[in-house]
Protein backbone atom coordinates (compact mmCIF):
# COMPACT_ATOMS: atom_id res chain seq x y z
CA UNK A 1 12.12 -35.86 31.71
CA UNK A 2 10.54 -37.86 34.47
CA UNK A 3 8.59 -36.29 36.91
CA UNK A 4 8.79 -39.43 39.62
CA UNK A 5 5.13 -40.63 38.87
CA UNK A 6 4.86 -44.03 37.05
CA UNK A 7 4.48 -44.35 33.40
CA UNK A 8 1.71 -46.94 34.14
CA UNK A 9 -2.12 -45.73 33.55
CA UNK A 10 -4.55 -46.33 36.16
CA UNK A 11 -7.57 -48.34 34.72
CA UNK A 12 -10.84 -48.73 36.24
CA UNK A 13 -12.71 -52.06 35.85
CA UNK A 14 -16.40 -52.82 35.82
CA UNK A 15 -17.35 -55.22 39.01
CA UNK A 16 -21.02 -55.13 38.98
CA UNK A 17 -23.96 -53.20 37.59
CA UNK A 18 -27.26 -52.69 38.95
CA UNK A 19 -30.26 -50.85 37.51
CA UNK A 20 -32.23 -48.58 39.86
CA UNK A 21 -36.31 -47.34 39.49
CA UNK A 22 -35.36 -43.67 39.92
CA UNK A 23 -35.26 -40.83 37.27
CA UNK A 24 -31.61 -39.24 37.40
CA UNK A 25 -28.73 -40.22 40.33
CA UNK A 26 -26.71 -36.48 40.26
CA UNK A 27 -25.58 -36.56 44.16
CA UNK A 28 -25.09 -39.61 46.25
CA UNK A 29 -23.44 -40.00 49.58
CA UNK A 30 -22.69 -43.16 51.29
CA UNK A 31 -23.24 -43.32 55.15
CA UNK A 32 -22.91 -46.01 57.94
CA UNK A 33 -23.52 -49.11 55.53
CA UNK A 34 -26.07 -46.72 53.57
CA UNK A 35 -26.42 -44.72 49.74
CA UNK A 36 -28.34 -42.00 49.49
CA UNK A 37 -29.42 -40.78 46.15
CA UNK A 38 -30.80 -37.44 45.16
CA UNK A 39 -31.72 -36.65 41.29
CA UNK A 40 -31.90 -33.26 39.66
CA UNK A 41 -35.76 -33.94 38.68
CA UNK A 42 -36.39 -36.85 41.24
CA UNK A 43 -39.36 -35.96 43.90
CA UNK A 44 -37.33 -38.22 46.34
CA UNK A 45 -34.58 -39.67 48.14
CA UNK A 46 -33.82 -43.33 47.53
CA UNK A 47 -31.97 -44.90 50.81
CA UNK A 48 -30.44 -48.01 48.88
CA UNK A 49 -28.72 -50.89 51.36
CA UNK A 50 -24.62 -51.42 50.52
CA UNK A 51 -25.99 -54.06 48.54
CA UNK A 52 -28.25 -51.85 46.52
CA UNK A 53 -31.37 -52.47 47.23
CA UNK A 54 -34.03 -50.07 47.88
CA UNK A 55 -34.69 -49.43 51.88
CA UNK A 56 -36.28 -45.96 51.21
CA UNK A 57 -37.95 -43.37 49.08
CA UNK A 58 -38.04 -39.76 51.26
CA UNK A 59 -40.70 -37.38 49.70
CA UNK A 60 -39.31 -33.96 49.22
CA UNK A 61 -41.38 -32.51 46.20
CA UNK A 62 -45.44 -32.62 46.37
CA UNK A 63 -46.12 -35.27 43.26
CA UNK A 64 -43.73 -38.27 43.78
CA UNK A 65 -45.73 -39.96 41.03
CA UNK A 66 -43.91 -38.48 38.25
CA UNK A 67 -40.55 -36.68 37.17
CA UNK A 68 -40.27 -32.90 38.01
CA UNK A 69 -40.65 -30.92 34.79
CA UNK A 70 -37.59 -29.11 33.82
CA UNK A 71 -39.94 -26.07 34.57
CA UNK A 72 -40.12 -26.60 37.67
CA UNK A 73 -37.23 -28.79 39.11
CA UNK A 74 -35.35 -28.07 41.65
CA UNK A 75 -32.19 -29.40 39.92
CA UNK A 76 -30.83 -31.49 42.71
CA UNK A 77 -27.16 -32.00 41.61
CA UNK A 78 -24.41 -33.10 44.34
CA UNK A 79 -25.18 -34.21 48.26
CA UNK A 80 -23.03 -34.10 50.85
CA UNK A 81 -23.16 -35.02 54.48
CA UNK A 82 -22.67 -33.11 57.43
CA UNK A 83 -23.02 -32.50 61.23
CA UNK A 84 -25.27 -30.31 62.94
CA UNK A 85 -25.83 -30.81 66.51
CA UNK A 86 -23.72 -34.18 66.93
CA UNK A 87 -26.20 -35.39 64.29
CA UNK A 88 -25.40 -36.54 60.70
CA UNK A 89 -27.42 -33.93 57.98
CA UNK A 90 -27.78 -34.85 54.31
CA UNK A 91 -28.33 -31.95 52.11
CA UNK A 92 -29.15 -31.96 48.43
CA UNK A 93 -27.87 -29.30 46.84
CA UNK A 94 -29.80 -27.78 43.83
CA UNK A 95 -27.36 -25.83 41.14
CA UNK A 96 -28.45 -22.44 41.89
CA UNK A 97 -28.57 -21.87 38.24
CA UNK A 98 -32.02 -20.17 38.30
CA UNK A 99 -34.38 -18.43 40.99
CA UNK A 100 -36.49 -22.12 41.32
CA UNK A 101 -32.45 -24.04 41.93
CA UNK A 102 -32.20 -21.94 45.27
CA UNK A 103 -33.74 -24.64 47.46
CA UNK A 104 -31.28 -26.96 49.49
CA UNK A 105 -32.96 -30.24 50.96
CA UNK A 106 -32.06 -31.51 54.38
CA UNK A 107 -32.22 -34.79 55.76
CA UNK A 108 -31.34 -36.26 59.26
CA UNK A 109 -30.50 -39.24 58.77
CA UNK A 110 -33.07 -41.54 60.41
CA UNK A 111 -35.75 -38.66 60.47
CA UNK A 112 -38.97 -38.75 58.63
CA UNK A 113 -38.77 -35.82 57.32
CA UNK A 114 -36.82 -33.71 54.33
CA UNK A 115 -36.76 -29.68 55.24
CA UNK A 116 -36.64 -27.54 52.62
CA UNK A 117 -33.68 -24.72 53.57
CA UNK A 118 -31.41 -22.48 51.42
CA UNK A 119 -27.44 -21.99 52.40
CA UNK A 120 -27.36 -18.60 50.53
CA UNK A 121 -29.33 -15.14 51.34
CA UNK A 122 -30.47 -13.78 47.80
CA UNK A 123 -28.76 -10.76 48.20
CA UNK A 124 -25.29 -12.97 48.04
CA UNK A 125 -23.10 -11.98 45.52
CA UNK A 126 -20.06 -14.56 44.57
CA UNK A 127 -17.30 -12.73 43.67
CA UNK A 128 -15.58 -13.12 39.84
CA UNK A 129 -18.56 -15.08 38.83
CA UNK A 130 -21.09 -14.09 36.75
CA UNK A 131 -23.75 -17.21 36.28
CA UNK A 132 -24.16 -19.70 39.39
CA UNK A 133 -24.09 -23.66 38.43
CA UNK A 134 -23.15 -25.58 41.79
CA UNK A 135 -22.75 -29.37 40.37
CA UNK A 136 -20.76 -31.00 43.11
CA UNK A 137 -20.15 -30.74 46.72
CA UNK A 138 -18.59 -32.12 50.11
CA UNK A 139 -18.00 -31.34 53.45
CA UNK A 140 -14.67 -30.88 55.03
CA UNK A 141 -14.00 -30.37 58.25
CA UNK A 142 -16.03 -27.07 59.62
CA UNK A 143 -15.84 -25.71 55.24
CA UNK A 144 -18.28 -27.01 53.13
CA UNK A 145 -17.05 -27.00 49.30
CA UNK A 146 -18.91 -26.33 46.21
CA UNK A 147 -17.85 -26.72 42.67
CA UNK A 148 -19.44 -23.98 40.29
CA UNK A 149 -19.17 -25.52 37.09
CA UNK A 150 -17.59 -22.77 33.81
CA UNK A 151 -20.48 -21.88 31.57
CA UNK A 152 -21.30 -19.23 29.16
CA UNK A 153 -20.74 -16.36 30.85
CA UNK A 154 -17.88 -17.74 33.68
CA UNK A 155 -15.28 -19.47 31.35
CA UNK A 156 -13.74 -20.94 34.52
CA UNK A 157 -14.58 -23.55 37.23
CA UNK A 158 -14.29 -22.77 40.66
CA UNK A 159 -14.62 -24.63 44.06
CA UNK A 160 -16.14 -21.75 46.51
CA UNK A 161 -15.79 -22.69 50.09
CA UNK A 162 -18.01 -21.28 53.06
CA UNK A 163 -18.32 -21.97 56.80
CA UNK A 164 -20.40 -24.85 57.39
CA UNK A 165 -23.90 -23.87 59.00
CA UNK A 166 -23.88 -26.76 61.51
């Protein structure tokens, strides 16, 4: 039976590989000729150029000398880019899996500095699901889009979509 797709498998080939001074790449967004990176237990953003090379390292966490301890880190795992007052925001989006993975970091692009911010209220309850563990995001259109990865105790993925804040 032929469902009108091609038989033929896509395949993906290697072009280039570059390796980067920065502890864990979970959420990166590309932007006007930029790549922004944000790691799950990086103290930074790294602003590469197209060509991958480091422009910028954004402070976000006290001690950028070192990897955040699994303790303590905010767990930094998608980015996505938005608009907020005809400007372009980059947030990085920590998994929510635990009371520390709350915060949400946003950027400006261009500013100087990285606000620390949260998208939820912790009275928010998300309905069907048991155990948060936001690992991927995007914006699109006015909805921004979050992919709660299945777990333990929430056997199923879901992508949970909310009114963007901007």
């Amino acid at each position: 039976m032929s469902n009108g797709c091609s038989e033929e498998q896509p395949s993906l080939q290697l072009v280039s590989s570059h390796t980067l001074d920065f502890p864990s790449a979970s959420g990166i967004e590309y932007y006007k000729g930029n790549l922004y990176l944000f790691g799950d237990n990086a103290p930074y953003l790294l602003v590469l150029s197209a060509s991958y090379q480091p422009l910028r390292k954004i402070a976000y966490w006290p001690d950028t000398t070192a990897i955040i301890s699994k303790e303590e880190k905010p767990d930094v795992e998608s980015a996505l880019i938005m608009e907020r007052a005809g400007k372009p925001v980059l947030l990085g989006v920590g998994s929510h899996s635990g009371e520390n993975r709350w915060p949400v970091y946003e950027w400006t692009i261009g500013s100087e500095v990285v606000r620390k911010t949260r998208l939820f209220s912790d009275s928010i309850s998300f309905a069907g699901i048991k155990e948060i563990n936001i690992e991927g995001s995007t914006s699109v259109g006015d909805r921004l889009v979050f992919c709660n990865r299945a777990n333990l105790a929430t056997k199923t993925n879901h992508l949970l979509f909310w009114k963007s804040p901007g």
